[in-house]
PDB file of N, CA and C in Angstrom:
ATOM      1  N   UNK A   1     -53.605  14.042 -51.748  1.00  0.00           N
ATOM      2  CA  UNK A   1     -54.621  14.861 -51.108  1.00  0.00           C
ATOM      3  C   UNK A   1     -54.233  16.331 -51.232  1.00  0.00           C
ATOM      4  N   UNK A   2     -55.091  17.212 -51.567  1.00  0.00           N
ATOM      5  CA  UNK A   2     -54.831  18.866 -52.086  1.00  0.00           C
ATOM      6  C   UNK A   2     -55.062  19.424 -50.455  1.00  0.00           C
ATOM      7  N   UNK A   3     -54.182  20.247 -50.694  1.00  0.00           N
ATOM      8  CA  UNK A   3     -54.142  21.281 -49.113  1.00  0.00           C
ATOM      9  C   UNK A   3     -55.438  22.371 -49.497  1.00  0.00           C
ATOM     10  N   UNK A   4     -55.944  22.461 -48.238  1.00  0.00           N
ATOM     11  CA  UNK A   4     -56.700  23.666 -48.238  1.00  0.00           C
ATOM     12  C   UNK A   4     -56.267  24.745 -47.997  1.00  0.00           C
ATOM     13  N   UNK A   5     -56.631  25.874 -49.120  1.00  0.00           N
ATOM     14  CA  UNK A   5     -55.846  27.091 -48.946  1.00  0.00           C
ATOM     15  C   UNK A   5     -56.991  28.257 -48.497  1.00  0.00           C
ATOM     16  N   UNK A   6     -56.471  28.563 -47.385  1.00  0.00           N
ATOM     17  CA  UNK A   6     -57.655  30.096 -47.316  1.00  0.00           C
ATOM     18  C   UNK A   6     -56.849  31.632 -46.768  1.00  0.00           C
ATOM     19  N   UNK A   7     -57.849  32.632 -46.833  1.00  0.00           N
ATOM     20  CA  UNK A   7     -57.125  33.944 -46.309  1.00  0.00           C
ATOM     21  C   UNK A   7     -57.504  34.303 -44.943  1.00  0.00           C
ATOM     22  N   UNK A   8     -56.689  34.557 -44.775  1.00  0.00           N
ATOM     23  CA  UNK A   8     -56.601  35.213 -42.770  1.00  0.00           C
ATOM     24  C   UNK A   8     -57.751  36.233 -42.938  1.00  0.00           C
ATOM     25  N   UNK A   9     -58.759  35.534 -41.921  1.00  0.00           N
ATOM     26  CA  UNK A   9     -59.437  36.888 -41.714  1.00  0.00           C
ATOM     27  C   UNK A   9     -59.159  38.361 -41.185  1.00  0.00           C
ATOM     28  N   UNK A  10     -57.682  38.358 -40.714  1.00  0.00           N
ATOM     29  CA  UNK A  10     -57.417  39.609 -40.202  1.00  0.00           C
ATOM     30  C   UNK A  10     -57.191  40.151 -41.405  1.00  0.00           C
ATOM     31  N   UNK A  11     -55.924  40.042 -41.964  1.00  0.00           N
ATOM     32  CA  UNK A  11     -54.543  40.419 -42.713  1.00  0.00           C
ATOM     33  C   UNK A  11     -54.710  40.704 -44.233  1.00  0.00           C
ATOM     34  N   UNK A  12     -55.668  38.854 -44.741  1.00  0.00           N
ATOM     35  CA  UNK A  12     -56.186  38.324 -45.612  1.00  0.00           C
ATOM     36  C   UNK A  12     -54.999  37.737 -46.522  1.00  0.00           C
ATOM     37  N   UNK A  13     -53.787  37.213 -45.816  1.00  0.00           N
ATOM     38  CA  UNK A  13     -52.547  36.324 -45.935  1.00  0.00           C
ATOM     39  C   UNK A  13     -53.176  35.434 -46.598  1.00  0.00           C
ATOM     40  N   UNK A  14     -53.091  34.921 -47.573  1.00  0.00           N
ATOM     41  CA  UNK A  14     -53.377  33.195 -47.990  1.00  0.00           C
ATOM     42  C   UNK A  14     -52.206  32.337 -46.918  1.00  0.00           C
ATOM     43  N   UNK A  15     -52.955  31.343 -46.495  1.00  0.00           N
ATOM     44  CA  UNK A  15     -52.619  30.055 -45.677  1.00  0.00           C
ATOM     45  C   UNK A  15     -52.593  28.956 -46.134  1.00  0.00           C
ATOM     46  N   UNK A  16     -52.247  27.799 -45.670  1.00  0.00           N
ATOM     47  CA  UNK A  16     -52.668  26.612 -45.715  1.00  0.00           C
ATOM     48  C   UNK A  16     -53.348  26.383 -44.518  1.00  0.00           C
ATOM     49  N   UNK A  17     -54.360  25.554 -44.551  1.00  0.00           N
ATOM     50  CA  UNK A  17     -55.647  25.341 -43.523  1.00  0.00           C
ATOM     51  C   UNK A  17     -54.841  23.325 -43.304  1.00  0.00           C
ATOM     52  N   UNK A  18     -54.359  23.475 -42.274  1.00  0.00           N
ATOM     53  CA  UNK A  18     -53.853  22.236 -41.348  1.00  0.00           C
ATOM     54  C   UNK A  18     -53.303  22.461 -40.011  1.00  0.00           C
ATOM     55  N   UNK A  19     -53.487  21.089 -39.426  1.00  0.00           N
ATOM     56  CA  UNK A  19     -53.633  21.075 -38.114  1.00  0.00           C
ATOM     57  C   UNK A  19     -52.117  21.408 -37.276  1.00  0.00           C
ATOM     58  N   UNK A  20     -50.967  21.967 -38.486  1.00  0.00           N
ATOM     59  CA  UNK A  20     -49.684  22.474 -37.911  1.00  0.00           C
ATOM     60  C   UNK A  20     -49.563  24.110 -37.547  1.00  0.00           C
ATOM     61  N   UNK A  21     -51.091  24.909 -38.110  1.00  0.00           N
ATOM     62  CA  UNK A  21     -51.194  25.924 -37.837  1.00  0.00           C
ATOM     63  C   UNK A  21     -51.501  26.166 -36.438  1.00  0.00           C
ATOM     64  N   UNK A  22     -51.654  26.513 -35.474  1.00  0.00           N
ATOM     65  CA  UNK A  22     -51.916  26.639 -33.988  1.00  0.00           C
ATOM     66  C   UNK A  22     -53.057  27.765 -33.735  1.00  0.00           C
ATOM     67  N   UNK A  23     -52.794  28.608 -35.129  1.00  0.00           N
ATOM     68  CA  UNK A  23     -53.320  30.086 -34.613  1.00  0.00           C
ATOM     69  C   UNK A  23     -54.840  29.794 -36.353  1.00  0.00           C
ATOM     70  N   UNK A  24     -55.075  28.796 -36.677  1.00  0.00           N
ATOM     71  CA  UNK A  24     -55.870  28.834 -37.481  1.00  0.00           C
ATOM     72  C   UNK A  24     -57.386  28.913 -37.337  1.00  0.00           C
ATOM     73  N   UNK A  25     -58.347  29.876 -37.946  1.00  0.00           N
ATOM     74  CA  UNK A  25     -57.929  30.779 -39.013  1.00  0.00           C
ATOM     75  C   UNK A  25     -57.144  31.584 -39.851  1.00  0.00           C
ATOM     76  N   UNK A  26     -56.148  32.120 -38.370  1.00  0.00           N
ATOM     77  CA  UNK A  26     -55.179  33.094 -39.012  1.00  0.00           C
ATOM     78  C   UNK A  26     -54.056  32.577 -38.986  1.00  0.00           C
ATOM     79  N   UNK A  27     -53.382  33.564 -39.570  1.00  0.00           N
ATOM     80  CA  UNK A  27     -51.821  33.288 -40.464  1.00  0.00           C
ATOM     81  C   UNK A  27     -51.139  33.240 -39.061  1.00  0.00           C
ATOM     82  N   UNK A  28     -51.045  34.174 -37.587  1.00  0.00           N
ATOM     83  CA  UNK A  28     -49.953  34.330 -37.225  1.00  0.00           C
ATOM     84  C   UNK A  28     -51.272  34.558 -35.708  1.00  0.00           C
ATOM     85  N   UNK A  29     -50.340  34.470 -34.884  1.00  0.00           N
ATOM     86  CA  UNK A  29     -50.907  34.854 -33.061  1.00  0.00           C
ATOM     87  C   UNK A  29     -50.936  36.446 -33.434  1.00  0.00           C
ATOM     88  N   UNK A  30     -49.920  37.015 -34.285  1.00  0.00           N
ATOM     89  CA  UNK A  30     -50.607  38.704 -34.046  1.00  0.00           C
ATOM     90  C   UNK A  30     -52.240  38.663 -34.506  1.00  0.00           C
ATOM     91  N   UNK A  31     -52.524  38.395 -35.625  1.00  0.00           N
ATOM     92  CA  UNK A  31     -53.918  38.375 -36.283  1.00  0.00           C
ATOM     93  C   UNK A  31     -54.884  37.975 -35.327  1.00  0.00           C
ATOM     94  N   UNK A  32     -54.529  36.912 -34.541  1.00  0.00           N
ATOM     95  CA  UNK A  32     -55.510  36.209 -33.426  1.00  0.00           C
ATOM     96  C   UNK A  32     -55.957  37.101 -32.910  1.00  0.00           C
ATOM     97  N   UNK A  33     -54.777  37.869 -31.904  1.00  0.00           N
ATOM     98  CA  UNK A  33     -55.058  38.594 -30.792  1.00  0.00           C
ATOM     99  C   UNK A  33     -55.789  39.982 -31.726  1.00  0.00           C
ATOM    100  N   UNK A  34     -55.024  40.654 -32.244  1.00  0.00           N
ATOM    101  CA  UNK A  34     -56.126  41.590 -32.874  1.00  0.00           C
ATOM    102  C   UNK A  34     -57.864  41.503 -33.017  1.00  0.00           C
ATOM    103  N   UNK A  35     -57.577  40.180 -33.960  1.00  0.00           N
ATOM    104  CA  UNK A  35     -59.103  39.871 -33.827  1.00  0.00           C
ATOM    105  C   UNK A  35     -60.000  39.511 -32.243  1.00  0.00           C
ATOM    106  N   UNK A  36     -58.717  39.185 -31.148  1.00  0.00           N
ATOM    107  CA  UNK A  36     -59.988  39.006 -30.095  1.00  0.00           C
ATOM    108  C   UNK A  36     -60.132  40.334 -29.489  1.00  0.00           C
ATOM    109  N   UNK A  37     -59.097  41.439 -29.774  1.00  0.00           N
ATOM    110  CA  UNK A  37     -59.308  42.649 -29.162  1.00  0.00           C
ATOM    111  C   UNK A  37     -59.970  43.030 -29.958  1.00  0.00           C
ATOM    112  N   UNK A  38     -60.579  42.945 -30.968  1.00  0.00           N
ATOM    113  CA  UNK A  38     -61.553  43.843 -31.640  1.00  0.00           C
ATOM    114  C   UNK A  38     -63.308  43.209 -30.689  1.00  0.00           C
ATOM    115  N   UNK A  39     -63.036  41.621 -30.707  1.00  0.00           N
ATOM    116  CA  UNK A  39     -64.246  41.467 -29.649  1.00  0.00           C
ATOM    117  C   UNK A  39     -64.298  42.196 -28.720  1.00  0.00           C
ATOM    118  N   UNK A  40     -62.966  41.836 -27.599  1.00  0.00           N
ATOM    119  CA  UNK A  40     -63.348  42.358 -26.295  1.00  0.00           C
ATOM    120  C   UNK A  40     -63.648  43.925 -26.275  1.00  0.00           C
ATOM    121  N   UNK A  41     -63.287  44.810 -26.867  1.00  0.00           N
ATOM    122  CA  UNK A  41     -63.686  46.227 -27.399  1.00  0.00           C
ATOM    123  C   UNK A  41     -64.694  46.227 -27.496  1.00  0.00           C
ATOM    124  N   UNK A  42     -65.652  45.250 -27.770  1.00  0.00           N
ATOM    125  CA  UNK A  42     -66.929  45.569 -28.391  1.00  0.00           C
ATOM    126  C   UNK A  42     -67.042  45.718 -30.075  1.00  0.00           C
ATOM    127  N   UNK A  43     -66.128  45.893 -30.788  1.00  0.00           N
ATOM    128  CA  UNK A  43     -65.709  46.514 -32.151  1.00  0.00           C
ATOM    129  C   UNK A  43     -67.003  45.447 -32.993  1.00  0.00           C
ATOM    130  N   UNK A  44     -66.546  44.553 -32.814  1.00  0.00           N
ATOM    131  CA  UNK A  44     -67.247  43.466 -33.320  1.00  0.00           C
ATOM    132  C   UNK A  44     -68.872  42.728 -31.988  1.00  0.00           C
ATOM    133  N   UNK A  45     -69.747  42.582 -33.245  1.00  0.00           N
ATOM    134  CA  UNK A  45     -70.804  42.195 -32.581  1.00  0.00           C
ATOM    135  C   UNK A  45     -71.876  41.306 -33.374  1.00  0.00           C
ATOM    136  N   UNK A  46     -72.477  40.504 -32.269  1.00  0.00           N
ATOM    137  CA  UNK A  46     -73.501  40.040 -33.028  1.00  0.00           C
ATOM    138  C   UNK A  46     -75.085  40.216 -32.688  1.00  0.00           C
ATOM    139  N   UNK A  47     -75.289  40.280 -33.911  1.00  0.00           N
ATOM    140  CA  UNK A  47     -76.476  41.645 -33.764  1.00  0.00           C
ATOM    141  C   UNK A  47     -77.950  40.401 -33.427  1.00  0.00           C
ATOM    142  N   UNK A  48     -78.251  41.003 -32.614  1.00  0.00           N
ATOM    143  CA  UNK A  48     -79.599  40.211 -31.717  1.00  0.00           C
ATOM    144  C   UNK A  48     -81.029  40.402 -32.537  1.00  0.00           C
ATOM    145  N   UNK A  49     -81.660  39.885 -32.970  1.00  0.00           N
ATOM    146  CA  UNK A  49     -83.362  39.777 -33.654  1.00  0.00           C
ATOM    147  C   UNK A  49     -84.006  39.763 -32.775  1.00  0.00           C
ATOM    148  N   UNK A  50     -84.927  41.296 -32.575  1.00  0.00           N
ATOM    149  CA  UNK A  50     -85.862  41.076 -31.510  1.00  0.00           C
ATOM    150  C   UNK A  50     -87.137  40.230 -31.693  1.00  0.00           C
ATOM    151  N   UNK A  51     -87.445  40.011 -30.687  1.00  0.00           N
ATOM    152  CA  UNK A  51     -88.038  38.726 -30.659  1.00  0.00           C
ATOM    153  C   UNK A  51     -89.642  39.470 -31.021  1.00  0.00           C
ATOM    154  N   UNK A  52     -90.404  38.471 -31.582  1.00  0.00           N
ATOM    155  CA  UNK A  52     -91.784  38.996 -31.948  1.00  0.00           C
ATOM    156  C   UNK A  52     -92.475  39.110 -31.045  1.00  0.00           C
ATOM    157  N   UNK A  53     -93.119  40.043 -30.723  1.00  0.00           N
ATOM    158  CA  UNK A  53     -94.655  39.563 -29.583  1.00  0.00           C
ATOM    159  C   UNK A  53     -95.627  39.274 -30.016  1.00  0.00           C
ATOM    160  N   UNK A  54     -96.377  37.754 -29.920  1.00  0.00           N
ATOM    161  CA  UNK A  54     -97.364  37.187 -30.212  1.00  0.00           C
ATOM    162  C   UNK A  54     -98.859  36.746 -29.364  1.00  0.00           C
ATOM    163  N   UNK A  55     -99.881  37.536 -29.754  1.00  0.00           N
ATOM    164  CA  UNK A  55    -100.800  37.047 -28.878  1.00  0.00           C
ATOM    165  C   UNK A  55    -101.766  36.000 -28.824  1.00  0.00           C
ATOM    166  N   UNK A  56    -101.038  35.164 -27.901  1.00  0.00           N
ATOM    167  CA  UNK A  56    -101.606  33.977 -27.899  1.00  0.00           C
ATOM    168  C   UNK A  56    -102.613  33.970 -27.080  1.00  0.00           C
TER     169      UNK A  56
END
């Protein structure tokens, strides 16, 4: 069976993608936390579609 290999979304480290990683996506708990402080900052967002108004 072939390992899955991917890159840290922080860093962009190539990994192996298995269940001995703890912190996966990323390579390491620093990358984690970065990436959740970029949420809690606000840094990162997901952008809302205003909704249509339809007259029914």
């Amino acid at each position: 069976m072939e390992q899955r290999v991917i890159n840290c979304p922080q860093c962009g480290k190539t990994i192996v993608w298995n269940t001995t990683n703890d912190f996966r996506p990323f390579c390491s708990k620093l990358c984690k936390m970065i990436d959740l402080g970029e949420w809690a900052t606000e840094s990162y967002r997901i952008l809302k579609t205003e909704e249509l108004e339809t007259d029914e």
